[in-house]
C-alpha atoms as a PDB file:
ATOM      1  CA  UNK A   1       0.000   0.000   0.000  1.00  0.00           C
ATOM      2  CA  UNK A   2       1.723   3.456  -1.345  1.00  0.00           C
ATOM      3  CA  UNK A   3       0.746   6.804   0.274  1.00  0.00           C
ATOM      4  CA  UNK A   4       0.559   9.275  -2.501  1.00  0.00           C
ATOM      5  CA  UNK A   5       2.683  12.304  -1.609  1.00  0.00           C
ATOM      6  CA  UNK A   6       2.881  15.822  -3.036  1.00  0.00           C
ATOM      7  CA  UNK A   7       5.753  14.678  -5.551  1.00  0.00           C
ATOM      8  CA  UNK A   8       3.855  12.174  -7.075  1.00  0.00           C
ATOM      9  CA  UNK A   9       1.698  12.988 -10.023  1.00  0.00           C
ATOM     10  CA  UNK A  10      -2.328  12.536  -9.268  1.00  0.00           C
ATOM     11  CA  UNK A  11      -3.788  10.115 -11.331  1.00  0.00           C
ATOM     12  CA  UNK A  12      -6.494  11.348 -14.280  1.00  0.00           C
ATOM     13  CA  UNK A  13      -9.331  10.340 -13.306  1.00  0.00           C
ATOM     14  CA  UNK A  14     -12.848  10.838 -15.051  1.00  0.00           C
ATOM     15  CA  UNK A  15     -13.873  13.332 -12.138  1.00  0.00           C
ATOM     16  CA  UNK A  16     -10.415  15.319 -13.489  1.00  0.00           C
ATOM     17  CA  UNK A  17     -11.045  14.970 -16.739  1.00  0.00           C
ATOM     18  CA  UNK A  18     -14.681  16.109 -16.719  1.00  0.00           C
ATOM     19  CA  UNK A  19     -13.734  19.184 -14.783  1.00  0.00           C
ATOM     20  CA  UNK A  20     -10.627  19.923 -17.247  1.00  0.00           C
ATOM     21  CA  UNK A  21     -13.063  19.529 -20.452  1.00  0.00           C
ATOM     22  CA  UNK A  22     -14.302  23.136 -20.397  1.00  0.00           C
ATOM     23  CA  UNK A  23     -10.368  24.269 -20.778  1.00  0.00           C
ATOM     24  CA  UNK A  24      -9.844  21.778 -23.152  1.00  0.00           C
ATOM     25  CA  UNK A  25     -12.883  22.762 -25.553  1.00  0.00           C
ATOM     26  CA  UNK A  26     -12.180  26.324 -24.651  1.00  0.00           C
ATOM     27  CA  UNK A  27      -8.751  25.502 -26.241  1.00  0.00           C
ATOM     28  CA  UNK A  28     -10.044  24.041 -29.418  1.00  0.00           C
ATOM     29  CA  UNK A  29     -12.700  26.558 -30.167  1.00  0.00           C
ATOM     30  CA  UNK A  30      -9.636  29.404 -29.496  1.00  0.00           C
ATOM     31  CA  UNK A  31      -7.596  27.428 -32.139  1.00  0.00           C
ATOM     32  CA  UNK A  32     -10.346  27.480 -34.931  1.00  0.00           C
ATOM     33  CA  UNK A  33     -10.987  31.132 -34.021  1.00  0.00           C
ATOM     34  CA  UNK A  34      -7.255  31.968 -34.585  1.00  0.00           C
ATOM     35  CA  UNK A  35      -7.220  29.725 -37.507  1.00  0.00           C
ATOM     36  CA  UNK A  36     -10.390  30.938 -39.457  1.00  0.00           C
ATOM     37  CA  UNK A  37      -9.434  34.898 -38.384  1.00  0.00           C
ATOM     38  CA  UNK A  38      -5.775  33.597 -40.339  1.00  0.00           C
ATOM     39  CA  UNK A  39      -7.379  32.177 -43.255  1.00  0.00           C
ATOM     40  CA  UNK A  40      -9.964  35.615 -43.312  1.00  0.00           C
ATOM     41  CA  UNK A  41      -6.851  37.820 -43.251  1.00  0.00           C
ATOM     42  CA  UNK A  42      -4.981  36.125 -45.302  1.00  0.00           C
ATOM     43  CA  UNK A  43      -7.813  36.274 -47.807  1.00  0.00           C
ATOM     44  CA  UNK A  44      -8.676  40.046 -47.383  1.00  0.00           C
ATOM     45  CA  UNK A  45      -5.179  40.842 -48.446  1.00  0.00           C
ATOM     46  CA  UNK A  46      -5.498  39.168 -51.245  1.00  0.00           C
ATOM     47  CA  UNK A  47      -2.371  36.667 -49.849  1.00  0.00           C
ATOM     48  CA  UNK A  48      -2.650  33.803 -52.324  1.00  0.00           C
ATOM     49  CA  UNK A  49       0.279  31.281 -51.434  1.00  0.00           C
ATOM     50  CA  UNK A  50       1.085  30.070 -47.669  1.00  0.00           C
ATOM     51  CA  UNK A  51       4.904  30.583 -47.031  1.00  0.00           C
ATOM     52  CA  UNK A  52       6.864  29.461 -44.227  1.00  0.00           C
ATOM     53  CA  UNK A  53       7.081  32.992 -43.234  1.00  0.00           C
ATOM     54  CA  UNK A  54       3.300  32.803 -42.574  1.00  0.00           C
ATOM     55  CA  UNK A  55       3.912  29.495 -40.494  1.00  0.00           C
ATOM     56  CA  UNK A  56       6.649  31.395 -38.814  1.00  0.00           C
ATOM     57  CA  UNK A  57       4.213  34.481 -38.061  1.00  0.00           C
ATOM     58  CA  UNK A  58       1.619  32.569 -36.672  1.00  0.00           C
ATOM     59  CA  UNK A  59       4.030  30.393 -34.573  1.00  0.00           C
ATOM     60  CA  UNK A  60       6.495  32.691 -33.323  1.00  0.00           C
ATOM     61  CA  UNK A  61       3.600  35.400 -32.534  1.00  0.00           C
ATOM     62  CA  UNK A  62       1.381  32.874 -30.254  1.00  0.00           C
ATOM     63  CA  UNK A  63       4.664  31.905 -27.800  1.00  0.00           C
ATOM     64  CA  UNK A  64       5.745  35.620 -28.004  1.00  0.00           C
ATOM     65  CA  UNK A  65       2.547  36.447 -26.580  1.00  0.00           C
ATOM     66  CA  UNK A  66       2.250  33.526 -24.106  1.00  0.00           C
ATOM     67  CA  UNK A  67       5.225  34.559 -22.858  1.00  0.00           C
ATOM     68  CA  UNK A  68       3.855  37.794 -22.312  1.00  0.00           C
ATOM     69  CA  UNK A  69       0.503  36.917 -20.824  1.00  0.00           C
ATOM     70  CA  UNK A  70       2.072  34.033 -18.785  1.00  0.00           C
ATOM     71  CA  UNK A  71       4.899  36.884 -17.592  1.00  0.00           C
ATOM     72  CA  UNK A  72       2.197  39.552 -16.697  1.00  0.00           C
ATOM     73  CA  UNK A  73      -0.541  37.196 -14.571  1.00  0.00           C
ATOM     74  CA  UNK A  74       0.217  39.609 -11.626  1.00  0.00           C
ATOM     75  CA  UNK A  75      -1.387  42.572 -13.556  1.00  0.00           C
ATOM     76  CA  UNK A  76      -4.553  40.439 -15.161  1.00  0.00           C
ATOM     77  CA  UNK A  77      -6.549  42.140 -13.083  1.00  0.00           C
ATOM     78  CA  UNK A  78      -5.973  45.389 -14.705  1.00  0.00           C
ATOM     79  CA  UNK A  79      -8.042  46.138 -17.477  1.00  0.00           C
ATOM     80  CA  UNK A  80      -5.614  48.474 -18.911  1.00  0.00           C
ATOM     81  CA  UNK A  81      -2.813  45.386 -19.076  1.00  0.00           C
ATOM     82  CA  UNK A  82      -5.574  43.750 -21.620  1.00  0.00           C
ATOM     83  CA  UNK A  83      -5.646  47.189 -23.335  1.00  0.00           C
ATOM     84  CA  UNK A  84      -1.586  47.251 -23.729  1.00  0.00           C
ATOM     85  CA  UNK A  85      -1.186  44.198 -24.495  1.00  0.00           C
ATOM     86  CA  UNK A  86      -3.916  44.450 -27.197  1.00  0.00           C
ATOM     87  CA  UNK A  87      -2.490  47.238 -28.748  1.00  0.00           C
ATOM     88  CA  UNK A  88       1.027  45.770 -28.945  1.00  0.00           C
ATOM     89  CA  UNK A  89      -0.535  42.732 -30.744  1.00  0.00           C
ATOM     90  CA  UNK A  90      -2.132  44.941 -32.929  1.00  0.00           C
ATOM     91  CA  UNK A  91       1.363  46.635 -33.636  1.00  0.00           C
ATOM     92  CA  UNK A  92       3.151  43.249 -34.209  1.00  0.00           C
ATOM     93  CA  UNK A  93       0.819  41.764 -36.639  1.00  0.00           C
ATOM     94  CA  UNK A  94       0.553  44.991 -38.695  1.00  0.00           C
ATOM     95  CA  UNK A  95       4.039  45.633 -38.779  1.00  0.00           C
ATOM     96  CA  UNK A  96       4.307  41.831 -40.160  1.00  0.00           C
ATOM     97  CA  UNK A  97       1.343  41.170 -42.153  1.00  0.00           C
ATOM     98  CA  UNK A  98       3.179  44.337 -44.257  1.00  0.00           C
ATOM     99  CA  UNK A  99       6.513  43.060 -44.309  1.00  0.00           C
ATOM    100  CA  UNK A 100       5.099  39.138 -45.616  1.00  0.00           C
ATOM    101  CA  UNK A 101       2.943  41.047 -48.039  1.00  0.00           C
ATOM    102  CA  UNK A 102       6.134  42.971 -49.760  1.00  0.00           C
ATOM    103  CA  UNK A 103       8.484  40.493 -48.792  1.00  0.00           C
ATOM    104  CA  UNK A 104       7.021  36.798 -49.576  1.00  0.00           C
ATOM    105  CA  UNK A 105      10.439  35.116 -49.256  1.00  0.00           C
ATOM    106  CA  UNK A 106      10.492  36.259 -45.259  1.00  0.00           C
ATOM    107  CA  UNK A 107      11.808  33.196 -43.733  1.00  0.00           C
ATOM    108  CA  UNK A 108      10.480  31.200 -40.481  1.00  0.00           C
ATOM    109  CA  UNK A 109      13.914  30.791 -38.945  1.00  0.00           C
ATOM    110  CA  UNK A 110      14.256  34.778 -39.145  1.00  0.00           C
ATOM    111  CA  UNK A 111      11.397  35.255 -36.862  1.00  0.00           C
ATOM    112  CA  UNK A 112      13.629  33.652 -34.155  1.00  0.00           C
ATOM    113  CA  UNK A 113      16.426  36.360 -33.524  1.00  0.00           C
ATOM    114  CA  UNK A 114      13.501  38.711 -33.979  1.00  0.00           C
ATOM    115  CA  UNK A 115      11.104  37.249 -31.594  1.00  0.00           C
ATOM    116  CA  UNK A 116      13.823  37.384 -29.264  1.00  0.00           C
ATOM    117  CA  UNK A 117      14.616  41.331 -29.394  1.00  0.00           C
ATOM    118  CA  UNK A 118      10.834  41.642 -29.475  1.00  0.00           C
ATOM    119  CA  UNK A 119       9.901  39.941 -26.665  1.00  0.00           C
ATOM    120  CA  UNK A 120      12.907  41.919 -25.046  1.00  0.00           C
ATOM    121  CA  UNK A 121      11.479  45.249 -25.941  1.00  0.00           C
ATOM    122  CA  UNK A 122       7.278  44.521 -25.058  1.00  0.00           C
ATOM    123  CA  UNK A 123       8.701  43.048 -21.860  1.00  0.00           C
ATOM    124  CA  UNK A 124      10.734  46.093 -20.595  1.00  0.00           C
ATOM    125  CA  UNK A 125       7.860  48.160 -22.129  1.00  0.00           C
ATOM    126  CA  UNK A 126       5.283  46.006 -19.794  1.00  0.00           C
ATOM    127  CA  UNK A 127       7.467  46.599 -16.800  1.00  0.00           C
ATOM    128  CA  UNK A 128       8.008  50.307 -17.421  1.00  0.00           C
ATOM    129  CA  UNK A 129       4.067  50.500 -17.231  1.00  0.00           C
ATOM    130  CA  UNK A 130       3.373  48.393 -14.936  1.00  0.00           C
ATOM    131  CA  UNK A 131       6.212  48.509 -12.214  1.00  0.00           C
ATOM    132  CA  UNK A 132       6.481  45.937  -9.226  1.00  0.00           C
ATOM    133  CA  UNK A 133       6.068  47.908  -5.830  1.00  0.00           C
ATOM    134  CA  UNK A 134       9.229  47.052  -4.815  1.00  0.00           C
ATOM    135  CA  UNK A 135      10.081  48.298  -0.596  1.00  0.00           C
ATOM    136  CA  UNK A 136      13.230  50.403  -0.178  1.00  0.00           C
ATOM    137  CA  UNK A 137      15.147  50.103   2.968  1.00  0.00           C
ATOM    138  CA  UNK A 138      17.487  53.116   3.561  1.00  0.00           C
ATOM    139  CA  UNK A 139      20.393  52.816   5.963  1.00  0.00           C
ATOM    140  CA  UNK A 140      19.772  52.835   9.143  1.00  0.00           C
ATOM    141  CA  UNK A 141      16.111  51.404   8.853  1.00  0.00           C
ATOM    142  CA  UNK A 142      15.473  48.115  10.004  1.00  0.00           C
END
């Protein structure tokens, strides 16, 4: 007989799963959202071949703003957090919606280095709105 413990992972059971299915189908409907809204914009410009750029965009724009969301959860609260990180999205996918349309031959891997400044830049921009109360102790204070 084995006492489960903290370390252990709990087992699924249908109770879990039942309870987890709302996420889950939350999930799926949020992926054919993002992939009909693609296919729409992709459509409105008048885009008629699928690069790996595209793939790239798509990918490399959903982590970046994970990241992001995942980073912020101590501001979710705030309406305005929604608001700037709504208009930064907004920024990023005009900004490269125009580049794929001039430049079809954008590649997937370049999105990498550039995901990497980017994230870089909205994060210190985040923080520079948003600062942590952070409690100063001057010398001699205890």
């Amino acid at each position: 007989m084995s006492v489960a413990t903290d370390n252990q992972p709990k087992a699924l059971t249908f109770g879990r799963i039942v309870r987890r299915l709302p996420l889950y189908l939350g999930l799926a409907f949020a992926s054919l959202a993002a992939i009909a809204a693609l296919v729409v914009l992709l459509a409105h410009f008048g885009v008629r071949e699928i690069s790996g750029g595209w793939f790239g965009f798509v990918g490399y724009t959903g982590l970046l703003f994970w990241v992001v969301v995942l980073h912020g959860r101590s501001h979710w609260y705030r309406w305005y957090f929604w608001l700037v990180t709504f208009a930064l999205l907004v920024t990023h996918f005009s900004i490269f919606v125009a580049i794929l349309r001039v430049y079809p031959q954008f590649r997937m891997i370049w999105f990498w280095p550039i995901t990497v400044v980017e994230a870089g830049a909205i994060g210190a921009t985040i923080e520079w709105l948003f600062p942590e109360k952070h409690v100063r102790h001057h010398p001699g204070e205890l």
